[in-house]
N, C-alpha and C. Protein backbone atom coordinates (compact mmCIF):
# COMPACT_ATOMS: atom_id res chain seq x y z
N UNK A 1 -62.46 52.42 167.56
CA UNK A 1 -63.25 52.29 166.35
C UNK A 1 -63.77 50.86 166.25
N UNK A 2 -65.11 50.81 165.73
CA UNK A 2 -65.74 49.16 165.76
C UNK A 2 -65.92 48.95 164.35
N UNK A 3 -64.86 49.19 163.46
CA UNK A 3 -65.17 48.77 162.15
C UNK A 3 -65.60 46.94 162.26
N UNK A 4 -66.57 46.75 161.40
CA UNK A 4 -66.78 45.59 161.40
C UNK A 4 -66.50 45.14 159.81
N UNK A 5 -65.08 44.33 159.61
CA UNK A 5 -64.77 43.85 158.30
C UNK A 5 -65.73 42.77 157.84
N UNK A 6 -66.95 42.44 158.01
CA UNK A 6 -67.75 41.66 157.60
C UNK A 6 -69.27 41.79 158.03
N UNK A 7 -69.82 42.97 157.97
CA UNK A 7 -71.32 43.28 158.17
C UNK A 7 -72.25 42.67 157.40
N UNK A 8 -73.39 42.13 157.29
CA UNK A 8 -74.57 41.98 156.23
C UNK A 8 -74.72 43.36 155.39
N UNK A 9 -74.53 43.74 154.38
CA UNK A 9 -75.17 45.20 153.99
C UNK A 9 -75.82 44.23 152.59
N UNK A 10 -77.45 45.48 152.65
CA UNK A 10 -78.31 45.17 151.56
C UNK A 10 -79.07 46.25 151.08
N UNK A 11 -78.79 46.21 149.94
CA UNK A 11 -80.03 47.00 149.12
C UNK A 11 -80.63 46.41 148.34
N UNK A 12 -81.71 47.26 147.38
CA UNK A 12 -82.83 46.50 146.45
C UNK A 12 -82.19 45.60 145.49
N UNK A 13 -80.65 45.71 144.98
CA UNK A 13 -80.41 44.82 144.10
C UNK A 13 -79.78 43.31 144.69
N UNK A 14 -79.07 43.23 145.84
CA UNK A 14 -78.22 42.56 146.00
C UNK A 14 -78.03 42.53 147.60
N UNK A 15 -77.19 41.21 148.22
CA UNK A 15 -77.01 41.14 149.58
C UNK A 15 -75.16 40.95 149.91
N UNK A 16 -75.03 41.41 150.33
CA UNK A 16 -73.04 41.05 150.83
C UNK A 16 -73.33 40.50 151.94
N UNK A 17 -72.84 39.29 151.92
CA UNK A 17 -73.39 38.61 153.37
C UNK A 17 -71.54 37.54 153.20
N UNK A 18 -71.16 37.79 154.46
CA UNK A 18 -69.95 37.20 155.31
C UNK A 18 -69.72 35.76 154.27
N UNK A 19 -68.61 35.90 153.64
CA UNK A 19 -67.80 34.34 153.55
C UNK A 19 -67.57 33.20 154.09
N UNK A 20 -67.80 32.06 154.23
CA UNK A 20 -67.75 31.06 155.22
C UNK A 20 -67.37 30.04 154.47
N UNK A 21 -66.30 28.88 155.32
CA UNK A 21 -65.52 28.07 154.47
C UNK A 21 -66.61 26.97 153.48
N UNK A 22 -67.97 27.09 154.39
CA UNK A 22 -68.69 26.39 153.34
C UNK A 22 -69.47 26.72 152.48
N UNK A 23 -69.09 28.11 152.17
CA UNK A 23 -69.34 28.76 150.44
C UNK A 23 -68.71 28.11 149.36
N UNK A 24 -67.82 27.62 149.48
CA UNK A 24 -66.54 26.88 148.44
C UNK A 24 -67.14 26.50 146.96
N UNK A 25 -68.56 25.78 147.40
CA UNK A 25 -68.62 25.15 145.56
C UNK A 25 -69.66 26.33 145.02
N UNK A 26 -70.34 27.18 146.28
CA UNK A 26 -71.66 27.97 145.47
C UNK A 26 -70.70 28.97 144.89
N UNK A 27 -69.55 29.44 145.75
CA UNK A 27 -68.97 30.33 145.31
C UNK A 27 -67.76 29.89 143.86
N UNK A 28 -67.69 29.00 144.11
CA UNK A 28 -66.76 28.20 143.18
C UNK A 28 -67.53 28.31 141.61
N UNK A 29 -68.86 27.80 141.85
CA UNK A 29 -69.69 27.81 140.64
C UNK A 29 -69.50 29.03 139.66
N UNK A 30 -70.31 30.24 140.83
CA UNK A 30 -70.03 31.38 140.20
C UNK A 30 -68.55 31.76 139.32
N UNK A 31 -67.75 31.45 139.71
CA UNK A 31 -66.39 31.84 139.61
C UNK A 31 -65.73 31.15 138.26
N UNK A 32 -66.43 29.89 137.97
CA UNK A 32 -65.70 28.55 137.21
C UNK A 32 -66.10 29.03 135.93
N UNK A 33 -66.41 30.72 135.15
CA UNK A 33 -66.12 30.95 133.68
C UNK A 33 -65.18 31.20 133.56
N UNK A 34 -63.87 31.15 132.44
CA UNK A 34 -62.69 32.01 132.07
C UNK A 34 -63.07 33.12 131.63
N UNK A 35 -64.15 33.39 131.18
CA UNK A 35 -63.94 34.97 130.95
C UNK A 35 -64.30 36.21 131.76
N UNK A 36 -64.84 35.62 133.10
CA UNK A 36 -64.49 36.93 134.31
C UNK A 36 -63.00 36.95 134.56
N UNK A 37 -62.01 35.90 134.13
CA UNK A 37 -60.90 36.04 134.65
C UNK A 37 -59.79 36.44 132.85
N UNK A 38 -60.28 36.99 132.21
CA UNK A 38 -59.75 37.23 131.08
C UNK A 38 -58.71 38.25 131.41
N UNK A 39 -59.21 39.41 131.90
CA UNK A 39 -58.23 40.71 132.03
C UNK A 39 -57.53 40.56 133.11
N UNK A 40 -57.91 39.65 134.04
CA UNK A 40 -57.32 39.73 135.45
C UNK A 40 -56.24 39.45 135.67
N UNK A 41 -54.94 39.51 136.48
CA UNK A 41 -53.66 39.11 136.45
C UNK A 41 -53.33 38.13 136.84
N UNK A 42 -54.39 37.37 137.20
CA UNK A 42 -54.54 35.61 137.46
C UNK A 42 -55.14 34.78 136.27
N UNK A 43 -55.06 34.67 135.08
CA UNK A 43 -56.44 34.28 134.38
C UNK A 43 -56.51 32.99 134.23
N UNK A 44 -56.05 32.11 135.09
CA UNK A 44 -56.35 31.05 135.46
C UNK A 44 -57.19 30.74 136.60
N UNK A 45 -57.75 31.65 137.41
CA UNK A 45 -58.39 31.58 138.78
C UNK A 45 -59.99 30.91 138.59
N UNK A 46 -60.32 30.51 137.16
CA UNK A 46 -61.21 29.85 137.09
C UNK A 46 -61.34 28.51 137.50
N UNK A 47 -59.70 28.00 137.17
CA UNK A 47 -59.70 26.24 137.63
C UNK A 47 -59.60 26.58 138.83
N UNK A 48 -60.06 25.10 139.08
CA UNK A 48 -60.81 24.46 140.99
C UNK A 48 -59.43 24.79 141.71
N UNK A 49 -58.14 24.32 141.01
CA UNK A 49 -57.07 24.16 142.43
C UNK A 49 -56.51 25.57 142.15
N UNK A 50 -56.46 26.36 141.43
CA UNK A 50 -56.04 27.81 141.63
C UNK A 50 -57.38 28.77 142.23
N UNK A 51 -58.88 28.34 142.01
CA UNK A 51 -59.71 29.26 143.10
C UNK A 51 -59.24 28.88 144.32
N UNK A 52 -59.44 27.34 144.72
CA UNK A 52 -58.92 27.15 145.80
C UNK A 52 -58.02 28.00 146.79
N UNK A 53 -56.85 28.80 146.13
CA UNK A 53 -55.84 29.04 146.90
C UNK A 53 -56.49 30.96 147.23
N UNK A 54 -57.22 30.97 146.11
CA UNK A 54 -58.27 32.68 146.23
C UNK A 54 -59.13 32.41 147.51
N UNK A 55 -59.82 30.79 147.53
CA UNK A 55 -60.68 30.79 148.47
C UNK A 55 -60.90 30.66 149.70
N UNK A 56 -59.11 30.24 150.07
CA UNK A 56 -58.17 30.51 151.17
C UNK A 56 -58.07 32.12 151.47
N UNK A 57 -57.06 32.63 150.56
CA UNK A 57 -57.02 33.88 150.89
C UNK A 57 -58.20 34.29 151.47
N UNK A 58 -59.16 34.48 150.68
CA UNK A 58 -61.16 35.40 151.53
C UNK A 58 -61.08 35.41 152.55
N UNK A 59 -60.78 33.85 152.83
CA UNK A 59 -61.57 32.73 154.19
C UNK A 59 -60.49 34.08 155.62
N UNK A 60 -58.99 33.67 155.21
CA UNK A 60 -58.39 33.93 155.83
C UNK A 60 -58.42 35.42 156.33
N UNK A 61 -58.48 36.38 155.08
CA UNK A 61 -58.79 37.77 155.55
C UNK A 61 -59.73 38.24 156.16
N UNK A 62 -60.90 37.37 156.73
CA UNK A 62 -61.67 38.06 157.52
C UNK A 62 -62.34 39.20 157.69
N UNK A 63 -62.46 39.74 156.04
CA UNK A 63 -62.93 40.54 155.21
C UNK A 63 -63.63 40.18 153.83
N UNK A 64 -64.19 38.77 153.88
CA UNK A 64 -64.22 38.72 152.39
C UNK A 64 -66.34 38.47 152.67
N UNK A 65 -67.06 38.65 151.42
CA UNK A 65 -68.26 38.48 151.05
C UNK A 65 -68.79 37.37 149.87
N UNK A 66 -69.67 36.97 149.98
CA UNK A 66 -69.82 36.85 149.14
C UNK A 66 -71.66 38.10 148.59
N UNK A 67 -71.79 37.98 146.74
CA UNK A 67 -72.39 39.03 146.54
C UNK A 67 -74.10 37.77 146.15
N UNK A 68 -75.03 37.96 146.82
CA UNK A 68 -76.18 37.29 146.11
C UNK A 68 -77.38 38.30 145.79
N UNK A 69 -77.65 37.63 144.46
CA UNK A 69 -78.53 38.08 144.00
C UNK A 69 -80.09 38.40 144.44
N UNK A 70 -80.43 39.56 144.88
CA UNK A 70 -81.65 38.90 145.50
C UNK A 70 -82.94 39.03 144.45
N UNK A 71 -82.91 39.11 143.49
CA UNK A 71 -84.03 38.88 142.72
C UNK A 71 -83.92 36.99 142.71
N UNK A 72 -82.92 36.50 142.45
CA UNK A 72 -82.99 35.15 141.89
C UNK A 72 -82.55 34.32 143.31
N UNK A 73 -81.62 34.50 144.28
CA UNK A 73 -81.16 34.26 145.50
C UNK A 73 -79.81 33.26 145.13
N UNK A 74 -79.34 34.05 144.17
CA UNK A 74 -78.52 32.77 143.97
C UNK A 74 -76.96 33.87 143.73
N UNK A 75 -76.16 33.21 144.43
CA UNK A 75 -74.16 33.59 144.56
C UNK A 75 -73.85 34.14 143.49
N UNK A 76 -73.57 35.12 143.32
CA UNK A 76 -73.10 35.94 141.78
C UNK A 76 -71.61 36.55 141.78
N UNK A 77 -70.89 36.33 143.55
CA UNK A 77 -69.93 36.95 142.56
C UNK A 77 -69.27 37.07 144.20
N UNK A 78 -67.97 37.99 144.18
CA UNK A 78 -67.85 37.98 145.59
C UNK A 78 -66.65 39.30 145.70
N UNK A 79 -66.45 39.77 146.88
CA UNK A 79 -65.38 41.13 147.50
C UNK A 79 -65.32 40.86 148.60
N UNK A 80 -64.36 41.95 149.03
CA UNK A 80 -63.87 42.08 150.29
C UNK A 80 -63.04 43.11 150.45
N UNK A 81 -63.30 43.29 152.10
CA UNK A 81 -62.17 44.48 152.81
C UNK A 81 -60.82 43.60 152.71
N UNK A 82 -59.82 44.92 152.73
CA UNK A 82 -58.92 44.34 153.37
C UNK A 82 -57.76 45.64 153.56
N UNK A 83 -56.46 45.80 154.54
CA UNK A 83 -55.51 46.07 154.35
C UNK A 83 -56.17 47.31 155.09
N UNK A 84 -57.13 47.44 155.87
CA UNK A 84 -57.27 48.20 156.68
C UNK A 84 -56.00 49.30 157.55
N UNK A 85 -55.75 50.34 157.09
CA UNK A 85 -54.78 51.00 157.98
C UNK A 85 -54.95 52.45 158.71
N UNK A 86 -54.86 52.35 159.97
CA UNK A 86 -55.37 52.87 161.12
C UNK A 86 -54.54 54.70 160.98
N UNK A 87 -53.18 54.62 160.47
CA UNK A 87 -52.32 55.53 160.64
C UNK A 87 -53.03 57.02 159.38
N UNK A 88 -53.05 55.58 158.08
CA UNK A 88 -53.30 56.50 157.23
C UNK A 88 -54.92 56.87 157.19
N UNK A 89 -55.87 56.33 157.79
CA UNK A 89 -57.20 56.28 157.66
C UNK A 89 -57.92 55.81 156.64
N UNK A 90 -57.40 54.39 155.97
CA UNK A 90 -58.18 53.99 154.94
C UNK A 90 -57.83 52.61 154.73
N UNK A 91 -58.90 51.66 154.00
CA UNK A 91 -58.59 50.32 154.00
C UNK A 91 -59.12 50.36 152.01
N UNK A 92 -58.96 49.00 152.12
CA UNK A 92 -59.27 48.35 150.33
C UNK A 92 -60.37 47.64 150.14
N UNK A 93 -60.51 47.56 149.09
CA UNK A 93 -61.74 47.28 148.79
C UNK A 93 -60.63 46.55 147.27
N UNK A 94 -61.31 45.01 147.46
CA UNK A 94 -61.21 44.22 146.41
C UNK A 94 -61.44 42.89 146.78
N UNK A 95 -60.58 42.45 145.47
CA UNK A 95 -61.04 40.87 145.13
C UNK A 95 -62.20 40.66 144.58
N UNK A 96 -62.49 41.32 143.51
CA UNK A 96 -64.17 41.66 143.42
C UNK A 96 -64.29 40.95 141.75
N UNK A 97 -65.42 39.66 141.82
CA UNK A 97 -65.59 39.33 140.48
C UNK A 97 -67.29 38.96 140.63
N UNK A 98 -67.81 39.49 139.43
CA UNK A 98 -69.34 39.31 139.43
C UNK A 98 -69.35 37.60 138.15
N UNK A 99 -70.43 36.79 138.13
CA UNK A 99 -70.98 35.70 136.98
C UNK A 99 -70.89 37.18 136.09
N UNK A 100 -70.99 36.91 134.86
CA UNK A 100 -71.02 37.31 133.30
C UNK A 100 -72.62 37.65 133.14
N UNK A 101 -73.56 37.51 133.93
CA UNK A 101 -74.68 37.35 133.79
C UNK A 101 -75.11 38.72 134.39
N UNK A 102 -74.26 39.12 135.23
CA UNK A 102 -74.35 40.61 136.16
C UNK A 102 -73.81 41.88 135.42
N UNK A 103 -72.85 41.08 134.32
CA UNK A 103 -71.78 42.57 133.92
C UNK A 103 -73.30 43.63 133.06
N UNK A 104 -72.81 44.44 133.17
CA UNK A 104 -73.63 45.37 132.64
C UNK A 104 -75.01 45.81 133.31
N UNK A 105 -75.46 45.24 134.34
CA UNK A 105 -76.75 45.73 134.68
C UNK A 105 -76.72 46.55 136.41
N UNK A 106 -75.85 46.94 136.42
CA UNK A 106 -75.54 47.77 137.69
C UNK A 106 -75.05 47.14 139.29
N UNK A 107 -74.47 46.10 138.89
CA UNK A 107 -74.46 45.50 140.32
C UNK A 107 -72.97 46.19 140.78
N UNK A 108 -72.09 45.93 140.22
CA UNK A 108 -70.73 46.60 140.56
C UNK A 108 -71.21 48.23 140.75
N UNK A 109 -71.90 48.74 140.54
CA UNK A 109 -72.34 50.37 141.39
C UNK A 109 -72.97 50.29 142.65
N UNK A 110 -73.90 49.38 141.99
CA UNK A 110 -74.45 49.32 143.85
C UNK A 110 -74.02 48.53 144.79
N UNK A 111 -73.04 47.45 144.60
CA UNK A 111 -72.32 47.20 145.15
C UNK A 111 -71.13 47.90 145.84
N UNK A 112 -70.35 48.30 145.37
CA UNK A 112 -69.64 49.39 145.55
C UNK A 112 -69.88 50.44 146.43
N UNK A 113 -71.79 51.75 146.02
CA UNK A 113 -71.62 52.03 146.67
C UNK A 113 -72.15 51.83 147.86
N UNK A 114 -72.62 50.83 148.85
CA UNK A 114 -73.41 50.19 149.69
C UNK A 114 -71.83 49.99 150.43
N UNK A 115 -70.72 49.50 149.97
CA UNK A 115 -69.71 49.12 150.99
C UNK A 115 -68.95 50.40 150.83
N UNK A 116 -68.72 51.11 150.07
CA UNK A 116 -68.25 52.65 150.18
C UNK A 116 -69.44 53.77 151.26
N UNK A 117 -70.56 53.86 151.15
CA UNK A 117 -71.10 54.34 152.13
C UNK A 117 -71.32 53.67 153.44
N UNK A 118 -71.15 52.70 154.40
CA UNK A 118 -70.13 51.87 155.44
C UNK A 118 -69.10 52.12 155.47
N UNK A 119 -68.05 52.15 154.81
CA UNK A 119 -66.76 52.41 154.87
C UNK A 119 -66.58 53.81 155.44
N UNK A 120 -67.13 54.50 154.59
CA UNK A 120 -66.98 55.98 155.06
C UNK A 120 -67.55 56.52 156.57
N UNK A 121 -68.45 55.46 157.02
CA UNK A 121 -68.55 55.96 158.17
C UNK A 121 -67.34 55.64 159.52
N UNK A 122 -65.99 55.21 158.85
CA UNK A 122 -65.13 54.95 159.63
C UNK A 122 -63.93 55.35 159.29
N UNK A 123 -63.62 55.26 158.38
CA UNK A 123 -62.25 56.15 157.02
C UNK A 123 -62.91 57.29 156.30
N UNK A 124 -61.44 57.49 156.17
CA UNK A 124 -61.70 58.90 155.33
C UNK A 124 -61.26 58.64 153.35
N UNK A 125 -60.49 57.72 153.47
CA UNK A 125 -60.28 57.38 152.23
C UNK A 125 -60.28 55.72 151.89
N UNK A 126 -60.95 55.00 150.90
CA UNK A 126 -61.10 54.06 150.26
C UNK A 126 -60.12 53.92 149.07
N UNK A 127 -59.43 52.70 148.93
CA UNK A 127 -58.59 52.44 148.03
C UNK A 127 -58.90 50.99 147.33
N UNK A 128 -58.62 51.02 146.23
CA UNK A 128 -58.52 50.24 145.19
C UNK A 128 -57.43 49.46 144.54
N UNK A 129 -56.56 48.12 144.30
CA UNK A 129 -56.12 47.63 144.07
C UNK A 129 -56.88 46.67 142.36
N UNK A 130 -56.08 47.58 140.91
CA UNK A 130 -57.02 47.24 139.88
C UNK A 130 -56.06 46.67 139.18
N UNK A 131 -55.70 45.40 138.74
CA UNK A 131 -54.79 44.71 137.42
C UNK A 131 -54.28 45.57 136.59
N UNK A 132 -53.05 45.91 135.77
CA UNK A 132 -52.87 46.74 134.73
C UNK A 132 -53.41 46.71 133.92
N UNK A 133 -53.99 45.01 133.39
CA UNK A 133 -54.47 44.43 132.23
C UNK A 133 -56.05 44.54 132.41
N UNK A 134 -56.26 44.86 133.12
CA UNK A 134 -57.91 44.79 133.54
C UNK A 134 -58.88 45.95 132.87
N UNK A 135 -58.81 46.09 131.79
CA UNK A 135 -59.48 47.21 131.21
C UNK A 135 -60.72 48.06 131.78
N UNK A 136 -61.70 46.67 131.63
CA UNK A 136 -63.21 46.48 132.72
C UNK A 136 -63.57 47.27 133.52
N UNK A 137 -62.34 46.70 134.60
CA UNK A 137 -62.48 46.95 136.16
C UNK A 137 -62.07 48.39 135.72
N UNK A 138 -60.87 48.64 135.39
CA UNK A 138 -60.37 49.89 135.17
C UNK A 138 -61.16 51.33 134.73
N UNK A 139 -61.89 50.80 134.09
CA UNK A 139 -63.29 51.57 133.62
C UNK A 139 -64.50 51.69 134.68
N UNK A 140 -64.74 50.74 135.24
CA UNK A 140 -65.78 50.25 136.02
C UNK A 140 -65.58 51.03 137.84
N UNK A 141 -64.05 51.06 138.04
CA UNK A 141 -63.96 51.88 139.18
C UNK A 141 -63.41 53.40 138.97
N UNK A 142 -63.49 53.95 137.78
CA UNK A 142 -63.48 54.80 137.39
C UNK A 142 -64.84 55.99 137.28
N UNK A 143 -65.90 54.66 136.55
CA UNK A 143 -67.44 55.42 137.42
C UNK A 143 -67.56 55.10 138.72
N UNK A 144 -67.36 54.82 139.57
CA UNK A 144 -67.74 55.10 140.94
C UNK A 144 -66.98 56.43 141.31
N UNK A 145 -66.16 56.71 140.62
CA UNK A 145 -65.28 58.42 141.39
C UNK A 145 -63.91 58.10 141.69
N UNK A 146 -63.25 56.97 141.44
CA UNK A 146 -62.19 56.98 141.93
C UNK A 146 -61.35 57.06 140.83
N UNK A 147 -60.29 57.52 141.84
CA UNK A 147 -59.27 58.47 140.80
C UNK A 147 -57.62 57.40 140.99
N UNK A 148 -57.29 57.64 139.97
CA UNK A 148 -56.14 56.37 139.74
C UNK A 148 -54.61 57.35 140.62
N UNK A 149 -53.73 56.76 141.51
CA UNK A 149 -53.15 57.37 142.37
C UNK A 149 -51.63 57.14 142.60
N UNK A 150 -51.71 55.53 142.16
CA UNK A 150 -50.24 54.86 141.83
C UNK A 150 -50.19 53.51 141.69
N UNK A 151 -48.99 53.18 141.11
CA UNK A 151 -48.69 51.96 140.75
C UNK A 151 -48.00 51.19 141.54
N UNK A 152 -48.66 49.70 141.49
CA UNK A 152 -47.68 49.00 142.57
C UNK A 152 -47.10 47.55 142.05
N UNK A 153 -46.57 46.69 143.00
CA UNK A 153 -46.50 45.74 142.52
C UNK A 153 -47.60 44.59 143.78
N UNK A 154 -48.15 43.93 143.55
CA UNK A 154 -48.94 42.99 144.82
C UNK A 154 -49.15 41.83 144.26
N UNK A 155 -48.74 41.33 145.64
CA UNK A 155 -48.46 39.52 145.61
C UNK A 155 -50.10 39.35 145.78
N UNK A 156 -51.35 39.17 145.37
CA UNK A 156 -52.19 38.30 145.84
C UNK A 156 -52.12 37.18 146.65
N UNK A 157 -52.87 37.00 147.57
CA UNK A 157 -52.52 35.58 148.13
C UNK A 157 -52.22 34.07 147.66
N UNK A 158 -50.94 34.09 147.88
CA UNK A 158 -50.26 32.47 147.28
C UNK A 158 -50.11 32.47 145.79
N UNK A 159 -49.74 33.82 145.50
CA UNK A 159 -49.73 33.89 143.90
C UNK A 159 -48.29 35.42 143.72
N UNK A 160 -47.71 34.84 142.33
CA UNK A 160 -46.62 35.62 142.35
C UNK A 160 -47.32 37.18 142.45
N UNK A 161 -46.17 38.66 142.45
CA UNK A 161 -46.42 39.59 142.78
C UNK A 161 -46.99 39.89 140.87
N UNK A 162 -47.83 41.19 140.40
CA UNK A 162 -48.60 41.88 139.06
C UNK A 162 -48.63 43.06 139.43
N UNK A 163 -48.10 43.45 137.99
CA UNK A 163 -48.34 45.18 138.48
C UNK A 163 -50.06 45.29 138.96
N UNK A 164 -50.11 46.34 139.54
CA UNK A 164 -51.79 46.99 139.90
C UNK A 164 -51.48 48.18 139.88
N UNK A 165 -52.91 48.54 139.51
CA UNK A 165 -53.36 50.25 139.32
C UNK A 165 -53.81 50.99 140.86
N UNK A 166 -53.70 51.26 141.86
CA UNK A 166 -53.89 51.82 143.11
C UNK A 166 -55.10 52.76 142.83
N UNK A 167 -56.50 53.05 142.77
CA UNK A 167 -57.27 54.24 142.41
C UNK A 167 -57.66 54.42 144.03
N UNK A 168 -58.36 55.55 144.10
CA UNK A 168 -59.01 55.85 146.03
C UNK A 168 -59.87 57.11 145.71
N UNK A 169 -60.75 56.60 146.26
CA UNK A 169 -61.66 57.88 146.52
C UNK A 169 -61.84 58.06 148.05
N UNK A 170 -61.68 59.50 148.19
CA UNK A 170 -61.62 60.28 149.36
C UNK A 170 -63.17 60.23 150.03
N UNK A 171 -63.82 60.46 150.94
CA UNK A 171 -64.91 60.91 151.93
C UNK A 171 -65.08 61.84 151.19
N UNK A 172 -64.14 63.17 151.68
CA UNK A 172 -64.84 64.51 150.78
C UNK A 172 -65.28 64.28 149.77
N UNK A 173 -65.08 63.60 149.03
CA UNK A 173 -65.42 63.70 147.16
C UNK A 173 -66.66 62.63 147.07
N UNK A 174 -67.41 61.70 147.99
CA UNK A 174 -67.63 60.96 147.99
C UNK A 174 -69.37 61.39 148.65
N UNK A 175 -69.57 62.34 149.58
CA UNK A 175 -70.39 62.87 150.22
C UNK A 175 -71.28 63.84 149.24
């Protein structure tokens, strides 16, 4: 299998184009409101030395994006693969925060499904890793089709373990 955890994918709203260590301040910018990080189980990930240790993690997973805008061309937000597993046939999809400037006008759909239709051409099931406290998100990957599956506990990178909501949508349901 040639999954590629970091492809260019683009449609009319937006570009996912590969993470690179010298995204740090465009991506940093985007990132530096507290209130994308309100519900999140980090909600400090706005200050510089706690993105920092998020902007490690990306770098390191070799799955991470960042999301630009292409009406304006400017860094809005960022995701990534990760946790890819071969046995069960499905990897994750997260780490996903849009600027405040995006919420509401469809980018988290077409975002979503642009790396869910890629995905599927290699897995059979897509999974989700969502904060307990995350109302938003909780709602937000709920319209894309995914269905909530179990509860866990996950360490984010360099950060203590938070409960999370596990949701996944299947291929079949997805086609």
């Amino acid at each position: 299998m040639n999954l590629n955890l970091q492809p260019v994918l683009e449609n009319d709203l937006c570009i996912l184009s590969p993470l690179e260590e010298n995204d740090f301040d465009v991506l940093y910018k985007a990132a530096s409101d507290p209130k994308i990080w309100e519900q999140h189980p980090n909600k400090d990930r706005w200050k510089k030395e706690v993105f920092e240790i998020f902007f490690e993690g990306a770098i390191k997973s070799k799955g991470a994006f960042k999301i630009i805008n292409k009406a304006t061309e400017e860094v809005v937000g960022s995701t990534r693969f990760y946790d890819f597993n071969q046995e069960e046939d499905c990897i994750f999809i997260g780490y996903t925060f849009y600027t405040v400037s995006c919420w509401g006008k469809g980018f988290n759909l077409s975002v979503k499904k642009m790396m869910l239709d890629y995905l599927f051409e290699y897995v059979s099931k897509v999974r989700f890793h969502v904060g307990s406290e995350n109302f938003r998100s909780q709602i937000a990957i709920s319209r894309v089709g995914a269905e909530k599956i179990a509860e866990e506990e996950v360490a984010y990178f360099g950060e203590k373990p938070k409960l999370n909501f596990v949701y996944q949508i299947d291929k079949a349901d997805w086609i």
